[in-house]
Protein backbone atom coordinates (compact mmCIF):
# COMPACT_ATOMS: atom_id res chain seq x y z
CA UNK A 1 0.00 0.00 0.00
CA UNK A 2 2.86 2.45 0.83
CA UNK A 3 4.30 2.28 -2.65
CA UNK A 4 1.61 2.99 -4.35
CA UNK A 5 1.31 6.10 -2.68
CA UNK A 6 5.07 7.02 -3.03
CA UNK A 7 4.50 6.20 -6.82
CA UNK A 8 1.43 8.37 -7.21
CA UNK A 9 3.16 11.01 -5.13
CA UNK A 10 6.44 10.63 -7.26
CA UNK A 11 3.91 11.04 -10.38
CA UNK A 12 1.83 14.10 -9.10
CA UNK A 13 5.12 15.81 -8.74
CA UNK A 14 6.57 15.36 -12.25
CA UNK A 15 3.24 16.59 -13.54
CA UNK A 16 3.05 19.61 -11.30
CA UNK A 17 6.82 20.51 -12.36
CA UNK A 18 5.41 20.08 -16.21
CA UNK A 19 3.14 22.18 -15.90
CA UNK A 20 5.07 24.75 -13.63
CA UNK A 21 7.09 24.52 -17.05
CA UNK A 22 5.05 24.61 -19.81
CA UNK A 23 2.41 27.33 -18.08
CA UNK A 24 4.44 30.18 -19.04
CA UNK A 25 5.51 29.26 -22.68
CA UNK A 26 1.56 28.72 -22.80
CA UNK A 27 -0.20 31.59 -21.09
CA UNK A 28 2.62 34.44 -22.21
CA UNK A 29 3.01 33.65 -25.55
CA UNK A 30 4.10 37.11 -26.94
CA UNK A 31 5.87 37.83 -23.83
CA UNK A 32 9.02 39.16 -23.92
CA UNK A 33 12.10 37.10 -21.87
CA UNK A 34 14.88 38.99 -21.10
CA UNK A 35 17.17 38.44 -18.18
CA UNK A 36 17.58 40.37 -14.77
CA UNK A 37 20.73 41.87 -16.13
CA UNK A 38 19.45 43.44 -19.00
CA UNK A 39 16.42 44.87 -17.39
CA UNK A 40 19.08 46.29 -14.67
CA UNK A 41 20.94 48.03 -17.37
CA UNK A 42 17.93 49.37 -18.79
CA UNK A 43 16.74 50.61 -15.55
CA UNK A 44 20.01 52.09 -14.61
CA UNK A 45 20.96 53.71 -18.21
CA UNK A 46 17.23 55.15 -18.05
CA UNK A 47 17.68 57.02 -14.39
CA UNK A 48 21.66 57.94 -15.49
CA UNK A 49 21.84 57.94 -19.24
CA UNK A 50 25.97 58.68 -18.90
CA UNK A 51 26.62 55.75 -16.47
CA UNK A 52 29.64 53.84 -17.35
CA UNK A 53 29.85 50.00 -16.06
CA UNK A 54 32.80 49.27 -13.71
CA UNK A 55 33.84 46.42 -15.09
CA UNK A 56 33.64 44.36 -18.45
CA UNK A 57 32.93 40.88 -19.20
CA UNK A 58 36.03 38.84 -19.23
CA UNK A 59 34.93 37.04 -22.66
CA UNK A 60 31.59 37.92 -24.81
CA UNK A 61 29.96 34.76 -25.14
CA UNK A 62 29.11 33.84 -29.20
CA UNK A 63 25.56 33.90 -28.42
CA UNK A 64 22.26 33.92 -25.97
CA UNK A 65 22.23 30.60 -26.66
CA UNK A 66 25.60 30.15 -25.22
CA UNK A 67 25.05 32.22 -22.58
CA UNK A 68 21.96 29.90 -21.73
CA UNK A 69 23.82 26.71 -21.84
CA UNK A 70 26.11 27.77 -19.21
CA UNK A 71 23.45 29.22 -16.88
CA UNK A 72 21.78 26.47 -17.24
CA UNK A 73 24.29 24.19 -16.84
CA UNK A 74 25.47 25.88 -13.39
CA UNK A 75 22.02 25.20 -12.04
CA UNK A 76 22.48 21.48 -12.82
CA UNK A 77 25.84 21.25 -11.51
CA UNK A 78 24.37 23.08 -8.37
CA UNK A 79 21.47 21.33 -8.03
CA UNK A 80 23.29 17.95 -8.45
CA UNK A 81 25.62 18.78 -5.56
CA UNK A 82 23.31 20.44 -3.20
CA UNK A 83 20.91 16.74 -3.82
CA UNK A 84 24.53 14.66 -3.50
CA UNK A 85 25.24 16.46 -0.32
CA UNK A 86 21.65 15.89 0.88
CA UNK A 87 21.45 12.82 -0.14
CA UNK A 88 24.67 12.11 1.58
CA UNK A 89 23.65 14.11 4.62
CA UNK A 90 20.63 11.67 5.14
CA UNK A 91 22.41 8.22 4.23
CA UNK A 92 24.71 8.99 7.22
CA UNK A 93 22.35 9.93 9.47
CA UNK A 94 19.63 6.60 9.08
CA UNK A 95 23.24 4.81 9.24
CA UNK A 96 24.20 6.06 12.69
CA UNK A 97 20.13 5.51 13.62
CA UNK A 98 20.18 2.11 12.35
CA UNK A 99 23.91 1.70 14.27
CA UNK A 100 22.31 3.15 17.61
CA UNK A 101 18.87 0.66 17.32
CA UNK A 102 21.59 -2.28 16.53
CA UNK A 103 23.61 -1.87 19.55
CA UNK A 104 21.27 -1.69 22.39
C-alpha cells in the first residue's frame, strides 16, 4: 500500500513541475524574456543615461544561446551537488540511527 502512494506522489510531482514549465511558454506567448541583467541596465541607463559600467565581461559569449547553456548548466551542476550532499547528509544519518537501534 505504501508504494503505491510514493508512486502516485512521485507522479503528481513530475506533472506539477510540467506544468510549472510549460504554463508560461503557454499563457505568455508574446511575452518578452529577457534576463535580470538586461532589465538592470535598462533601468540604470534610463535614471543615469551617462553611467559607465565598472567592469567588463572577461569574454563575450558567441551567443544567448551560449550564454543559456552555461546558466543552465550551473544550475544542474548546483542542483546535483546540493541533492549529493543531501542525499549524503541523510544516508549517514539513518546509518548512525540504524547503528544506535543495533547496539542496544
Amino acid at each position: 500500500m505504501k508504494q503505491s502512494k510514493k508512486g502516485l506522489s512521485n507522479w503528481l510531482l513530475i506533472g506539477g513541475v510540467v506544468i510549472l514549465a510549460a504554463a508560461p511558454l503557454i499563457f505568455a506567448r508574446n511575452a518578452e524574456f529577457a534576463g535580470a541583467d538586461d532589465r538592470a541596465t535598462k533601468a540604470v541607463t534610463e535614471i543615469q543615461p551617462g553611467y559607465k559600467p565598472w567592469f567588463q565581461p572577461l569574454m563575450q559569449l558567441p551567443s544567448c544561446e551560449v550564454q543559456t547553456f552555461l546558466f543552465a548548466s550551473q544550475a544542474a551542476l548546483g542542483a546535483g551537488t546540493l541533492g549529493y550532499l543531501i542525499g549524503l547528509s541523510k544516508g549517514r544519518s539513518e546509518q548512525t540511527k540504524n547503528h544506535n537501534e543495533h547496539s542496544d
